[in-house]
C-alpha atoms as a PDB file:
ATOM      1  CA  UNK A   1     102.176  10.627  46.340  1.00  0.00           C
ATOM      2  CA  UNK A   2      99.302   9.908  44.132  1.00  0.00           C
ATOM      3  CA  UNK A   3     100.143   9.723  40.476  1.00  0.00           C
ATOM      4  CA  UNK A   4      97.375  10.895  38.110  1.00  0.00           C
ATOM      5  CA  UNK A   5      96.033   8.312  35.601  1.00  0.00           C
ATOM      6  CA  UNK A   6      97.690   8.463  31.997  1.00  0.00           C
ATOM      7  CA  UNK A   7      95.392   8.550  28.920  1.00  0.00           C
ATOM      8  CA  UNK A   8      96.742   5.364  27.549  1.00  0.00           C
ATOM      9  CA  UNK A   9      96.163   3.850  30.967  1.00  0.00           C
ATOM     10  CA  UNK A  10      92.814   5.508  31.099  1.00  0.00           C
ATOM     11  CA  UNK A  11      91.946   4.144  27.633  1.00  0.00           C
ATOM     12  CA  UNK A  12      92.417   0.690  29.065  1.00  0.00           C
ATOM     13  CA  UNK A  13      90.139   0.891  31.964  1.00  0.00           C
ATOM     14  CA  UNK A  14      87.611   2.950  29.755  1.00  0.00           C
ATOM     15  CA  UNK A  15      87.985  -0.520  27.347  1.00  0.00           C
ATOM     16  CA  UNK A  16      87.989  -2.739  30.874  1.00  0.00           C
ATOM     17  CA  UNK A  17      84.524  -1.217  31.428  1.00  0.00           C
ATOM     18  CA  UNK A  18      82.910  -1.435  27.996  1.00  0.00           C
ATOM     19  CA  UNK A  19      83.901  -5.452  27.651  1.00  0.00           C
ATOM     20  CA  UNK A  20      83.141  -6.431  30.934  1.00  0.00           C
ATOM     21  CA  UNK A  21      80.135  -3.881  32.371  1.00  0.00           C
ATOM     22  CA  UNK A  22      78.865  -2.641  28.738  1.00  0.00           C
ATOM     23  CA  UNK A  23      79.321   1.196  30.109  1.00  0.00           C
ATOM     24  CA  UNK A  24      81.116   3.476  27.153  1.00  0.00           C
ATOM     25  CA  UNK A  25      80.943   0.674  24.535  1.00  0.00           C
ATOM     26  CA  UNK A  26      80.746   3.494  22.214  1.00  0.00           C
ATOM     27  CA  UNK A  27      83.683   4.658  22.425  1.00  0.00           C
ATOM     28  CA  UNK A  28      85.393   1.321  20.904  1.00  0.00           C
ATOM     29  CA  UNK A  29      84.829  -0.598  18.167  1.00  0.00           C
ATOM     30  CA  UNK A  30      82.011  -3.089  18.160  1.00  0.00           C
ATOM     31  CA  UNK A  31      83.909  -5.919  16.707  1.00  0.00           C
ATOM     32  CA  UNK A  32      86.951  -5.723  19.107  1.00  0.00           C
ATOM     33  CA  UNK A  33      84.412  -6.098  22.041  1.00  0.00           C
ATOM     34  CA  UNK A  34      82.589  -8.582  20.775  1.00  0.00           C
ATOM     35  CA  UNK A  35      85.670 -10.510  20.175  1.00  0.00           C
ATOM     36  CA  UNK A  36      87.287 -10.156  23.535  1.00  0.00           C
ATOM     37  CA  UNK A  37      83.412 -11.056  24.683  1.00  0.00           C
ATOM     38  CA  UNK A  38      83.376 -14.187  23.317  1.00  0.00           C
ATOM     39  CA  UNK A  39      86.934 -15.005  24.219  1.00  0.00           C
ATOM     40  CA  UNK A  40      85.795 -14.611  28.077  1.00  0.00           C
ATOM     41  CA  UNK A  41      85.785 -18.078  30.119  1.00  0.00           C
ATOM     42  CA  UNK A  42      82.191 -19.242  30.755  1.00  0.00           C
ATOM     43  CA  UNK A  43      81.089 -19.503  33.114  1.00  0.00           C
ATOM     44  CA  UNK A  44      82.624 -16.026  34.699  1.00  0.00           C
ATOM     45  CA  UNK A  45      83.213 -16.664  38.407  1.00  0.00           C
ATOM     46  CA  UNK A  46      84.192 -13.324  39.475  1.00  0.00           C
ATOM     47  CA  UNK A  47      85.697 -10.193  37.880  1.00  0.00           C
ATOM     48  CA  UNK A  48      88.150  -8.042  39.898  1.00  0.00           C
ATOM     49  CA  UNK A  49      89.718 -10.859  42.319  1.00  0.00           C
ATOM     50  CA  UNK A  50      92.287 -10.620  44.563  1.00  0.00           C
ATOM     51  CA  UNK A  51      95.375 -12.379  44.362  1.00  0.00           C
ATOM     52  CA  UNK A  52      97.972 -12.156  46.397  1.00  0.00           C
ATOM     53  CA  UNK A  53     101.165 -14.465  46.549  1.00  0.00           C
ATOM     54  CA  UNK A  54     104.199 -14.421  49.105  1.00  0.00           C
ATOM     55  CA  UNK A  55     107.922 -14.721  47.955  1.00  0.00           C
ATOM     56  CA  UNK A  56     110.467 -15.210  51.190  1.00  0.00           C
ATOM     57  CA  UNK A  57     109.225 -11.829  53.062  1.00  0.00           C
ATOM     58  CA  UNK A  58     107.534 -10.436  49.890  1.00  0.00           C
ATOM     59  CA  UNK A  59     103.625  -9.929  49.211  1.00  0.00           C
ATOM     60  CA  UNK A  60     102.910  -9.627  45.612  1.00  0.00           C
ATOM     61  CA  UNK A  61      99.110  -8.742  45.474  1.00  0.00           C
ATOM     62  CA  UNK A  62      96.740  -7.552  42.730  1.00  0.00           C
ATOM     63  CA  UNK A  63      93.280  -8.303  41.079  1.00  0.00           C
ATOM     64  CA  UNK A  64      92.795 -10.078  38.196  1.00  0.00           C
ATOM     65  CA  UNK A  65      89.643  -9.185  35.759  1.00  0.00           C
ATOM     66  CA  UNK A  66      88.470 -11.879  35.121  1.00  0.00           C
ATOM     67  CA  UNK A  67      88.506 -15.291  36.985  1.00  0.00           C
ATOM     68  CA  UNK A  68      86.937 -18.156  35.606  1.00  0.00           C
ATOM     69  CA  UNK A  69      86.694 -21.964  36.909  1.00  0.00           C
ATOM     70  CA  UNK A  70      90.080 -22.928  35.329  1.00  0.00           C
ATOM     71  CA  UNK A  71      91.981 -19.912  34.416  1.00  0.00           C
ATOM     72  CA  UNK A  72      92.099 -16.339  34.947  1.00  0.00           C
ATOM     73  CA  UNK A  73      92.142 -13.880  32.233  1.00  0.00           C
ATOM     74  CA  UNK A  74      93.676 -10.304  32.193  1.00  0.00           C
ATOM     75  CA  UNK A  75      92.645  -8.242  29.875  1.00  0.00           C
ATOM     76  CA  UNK A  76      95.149  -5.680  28.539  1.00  0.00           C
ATOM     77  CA  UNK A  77      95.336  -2.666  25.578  1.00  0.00           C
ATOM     78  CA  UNK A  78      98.331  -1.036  23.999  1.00  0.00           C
ATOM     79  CA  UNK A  79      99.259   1.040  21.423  1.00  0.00           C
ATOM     80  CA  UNK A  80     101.653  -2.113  19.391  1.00  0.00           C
ATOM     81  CA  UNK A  81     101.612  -5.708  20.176  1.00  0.00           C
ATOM     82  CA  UNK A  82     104.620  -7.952  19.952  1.00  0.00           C
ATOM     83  CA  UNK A  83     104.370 -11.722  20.655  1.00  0.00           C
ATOM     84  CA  UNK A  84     104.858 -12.916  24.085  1.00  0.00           C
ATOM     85  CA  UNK A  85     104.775  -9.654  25.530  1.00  0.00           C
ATOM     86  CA  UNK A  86     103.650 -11.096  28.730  1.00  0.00           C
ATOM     87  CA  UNK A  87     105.924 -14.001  29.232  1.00  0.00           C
ATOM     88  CA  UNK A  88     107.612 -12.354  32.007  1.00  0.00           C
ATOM     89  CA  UNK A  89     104.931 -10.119  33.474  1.00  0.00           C
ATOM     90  CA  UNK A  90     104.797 -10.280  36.701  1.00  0.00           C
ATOM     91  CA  UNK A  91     100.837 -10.931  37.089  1.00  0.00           C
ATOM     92  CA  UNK A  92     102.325 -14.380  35.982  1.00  0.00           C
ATOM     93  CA  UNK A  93     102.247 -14.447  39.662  1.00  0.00           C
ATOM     94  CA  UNK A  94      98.760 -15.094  40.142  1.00  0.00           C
ATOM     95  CA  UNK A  95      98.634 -17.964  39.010  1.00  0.00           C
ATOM     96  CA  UNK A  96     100.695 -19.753  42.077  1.00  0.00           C
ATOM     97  CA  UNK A  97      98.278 -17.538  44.479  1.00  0.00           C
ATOM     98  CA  UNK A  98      95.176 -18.645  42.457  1.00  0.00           C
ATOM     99  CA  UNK A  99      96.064 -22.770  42.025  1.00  0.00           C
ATOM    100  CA  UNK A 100      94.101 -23.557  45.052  1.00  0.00           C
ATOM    101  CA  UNK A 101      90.892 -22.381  43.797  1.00  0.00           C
ATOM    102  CA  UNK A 102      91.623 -24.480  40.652  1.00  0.00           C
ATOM    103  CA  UNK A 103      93.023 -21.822  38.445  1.00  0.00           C
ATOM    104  CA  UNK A 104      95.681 -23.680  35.614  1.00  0.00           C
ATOM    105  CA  UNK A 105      96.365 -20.816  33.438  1.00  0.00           C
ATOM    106  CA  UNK A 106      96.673 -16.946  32.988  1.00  0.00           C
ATOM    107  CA  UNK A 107      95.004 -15.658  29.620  1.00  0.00           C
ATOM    108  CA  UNK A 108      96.356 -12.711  28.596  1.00  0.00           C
ATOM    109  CA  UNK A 109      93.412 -10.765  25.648  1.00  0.00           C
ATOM    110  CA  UNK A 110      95.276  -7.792  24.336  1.00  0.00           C
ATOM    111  CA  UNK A 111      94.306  -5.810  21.514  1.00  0.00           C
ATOM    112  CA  UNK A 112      96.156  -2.838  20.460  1.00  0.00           C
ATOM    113  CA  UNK A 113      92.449  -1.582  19.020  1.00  0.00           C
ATOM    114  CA  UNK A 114      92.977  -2.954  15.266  1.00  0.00           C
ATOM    115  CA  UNK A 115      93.078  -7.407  16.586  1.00  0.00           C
ATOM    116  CA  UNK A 116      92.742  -9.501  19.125  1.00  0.00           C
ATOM    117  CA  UNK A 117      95.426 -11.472  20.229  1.00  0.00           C
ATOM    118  CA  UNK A 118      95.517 -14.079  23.259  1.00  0.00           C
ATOM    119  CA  UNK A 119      98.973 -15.467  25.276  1.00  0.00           C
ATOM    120  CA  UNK A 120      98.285 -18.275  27.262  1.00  0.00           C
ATOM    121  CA  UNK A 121     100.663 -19.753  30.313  1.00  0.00           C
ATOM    122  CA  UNK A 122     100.255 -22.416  32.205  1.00  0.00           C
ATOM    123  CA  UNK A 123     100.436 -22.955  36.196  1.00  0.00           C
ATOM    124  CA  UNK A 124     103.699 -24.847  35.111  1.00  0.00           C
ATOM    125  CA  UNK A 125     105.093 -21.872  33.833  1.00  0.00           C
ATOM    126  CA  UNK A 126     108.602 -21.152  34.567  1.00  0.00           C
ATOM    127  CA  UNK A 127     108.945 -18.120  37.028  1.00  0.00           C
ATOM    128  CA  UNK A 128     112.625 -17.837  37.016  1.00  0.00           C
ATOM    129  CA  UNK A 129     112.793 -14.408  35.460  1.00  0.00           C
ATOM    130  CA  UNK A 130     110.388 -12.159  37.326  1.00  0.00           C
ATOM    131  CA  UNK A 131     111.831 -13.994  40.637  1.00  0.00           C
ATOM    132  CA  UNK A 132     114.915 -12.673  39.547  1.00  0.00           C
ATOM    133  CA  UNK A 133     113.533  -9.532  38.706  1.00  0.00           C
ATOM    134  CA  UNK A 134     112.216  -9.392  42.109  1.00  0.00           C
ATOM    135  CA  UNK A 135     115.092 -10.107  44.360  1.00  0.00           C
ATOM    136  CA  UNK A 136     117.208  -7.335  42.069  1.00  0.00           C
ATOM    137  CA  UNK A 137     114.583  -4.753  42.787  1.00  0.00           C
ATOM    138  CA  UNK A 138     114.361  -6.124  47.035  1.00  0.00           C
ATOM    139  CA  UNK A 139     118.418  -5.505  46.659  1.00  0.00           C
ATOM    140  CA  UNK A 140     117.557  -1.689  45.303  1.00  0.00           C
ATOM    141  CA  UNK A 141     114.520  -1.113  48.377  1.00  0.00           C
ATOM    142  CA  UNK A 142     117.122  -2.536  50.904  1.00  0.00           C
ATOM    143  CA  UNK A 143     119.821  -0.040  49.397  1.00  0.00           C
ATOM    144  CA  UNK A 144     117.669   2.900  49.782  1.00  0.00           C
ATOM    145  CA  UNK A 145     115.564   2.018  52.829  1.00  0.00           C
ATOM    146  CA  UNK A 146     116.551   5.406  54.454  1.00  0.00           C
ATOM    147  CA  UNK A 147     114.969   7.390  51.391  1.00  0.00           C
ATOM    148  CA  UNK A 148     111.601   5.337  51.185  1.00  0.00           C
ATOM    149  CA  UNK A 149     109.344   6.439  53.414  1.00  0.00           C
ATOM    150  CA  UNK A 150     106.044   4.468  51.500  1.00  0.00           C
ATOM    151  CA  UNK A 151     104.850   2.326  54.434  1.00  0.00           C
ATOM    152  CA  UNK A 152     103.629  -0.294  52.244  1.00  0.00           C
ATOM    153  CA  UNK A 153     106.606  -1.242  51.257  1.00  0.00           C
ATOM    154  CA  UNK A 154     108.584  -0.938  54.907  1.00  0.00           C
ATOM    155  CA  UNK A 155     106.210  -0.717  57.677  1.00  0.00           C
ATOM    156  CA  UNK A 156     107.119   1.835  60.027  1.00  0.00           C
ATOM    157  CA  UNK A 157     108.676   0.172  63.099  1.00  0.00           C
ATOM    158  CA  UNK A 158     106.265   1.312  66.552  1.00  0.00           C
END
């Protein structure tokens, strides 16, 4: 069931867009683009790349928005910031599914529209808590695999 898009979450791809393609730069202020602008790795190697990373029998996939020669870079609003917000996020992931292509770190640029602020992890980082977080929430899908009926996350047996 589709969900529709939520204006906060619309707000962030509107500010996606204006940083990274220049469409509705208008709508932000000049300063906090230019700042997340500069903050971009250089040379940009590709915006909107794939990841995807496999845990025992699960596929954690995404894109990333930015993926420079040495690190990719997410770039994420929100309405208050609090320090390490992303420690345990679990695009953390990426970074395992992106070390092959010489990716070290995941760059985090979040602004809450007022600053700028940057989290940094390394390919070192320690992954114990969103693995954790991930075999809980495989316990819950195995509990209620006769409700779900989402084929992405059980495939329908032929």
């Amino acid at each position: 069931v589709p969900i529709p898009q939520t204006e906060a979450q619309f707000r962030g791809v509107s500010f996606e867009d204006a940083v990274l393609k220049k469409i509705g730069e208008e709508q932000f202020d000049p300063q906090i683009i230019a700042t997340v602008r500069q903050k971009l790795p250089s040379p940009i190697v590709k915006t909107q790349a794939y990841c995807q990373y496999q845990v025992g029998d699960v596929i954690i996939y995404g894109f990333v928005d930015v993926l420079g020669r040495k690190e990719a870079v997410d770039i994420k609003t929100t309405s208050h910031y609090e320090t390490q917000r992303f420690l345990q996020d679990h695009q953390n992931f990426y970074l395992p599914a992106l070390y092959g292509r010489g990716v070290r770190q995941m760059r985090y640029l979040i602004t809450d529209f007022v600053g700028v602020y940057e989290e940094i992890y390394p390919a070192s980082a320690d992954f114990e808590g969103q693995l954790e977080e991930l075999y809980s929430f495989k316990m819950f899908l195995e509990e209620h695999r006769e409700q779900i009926t989402d084929a992405k996350i059980f495939a329908k047996k032929k």
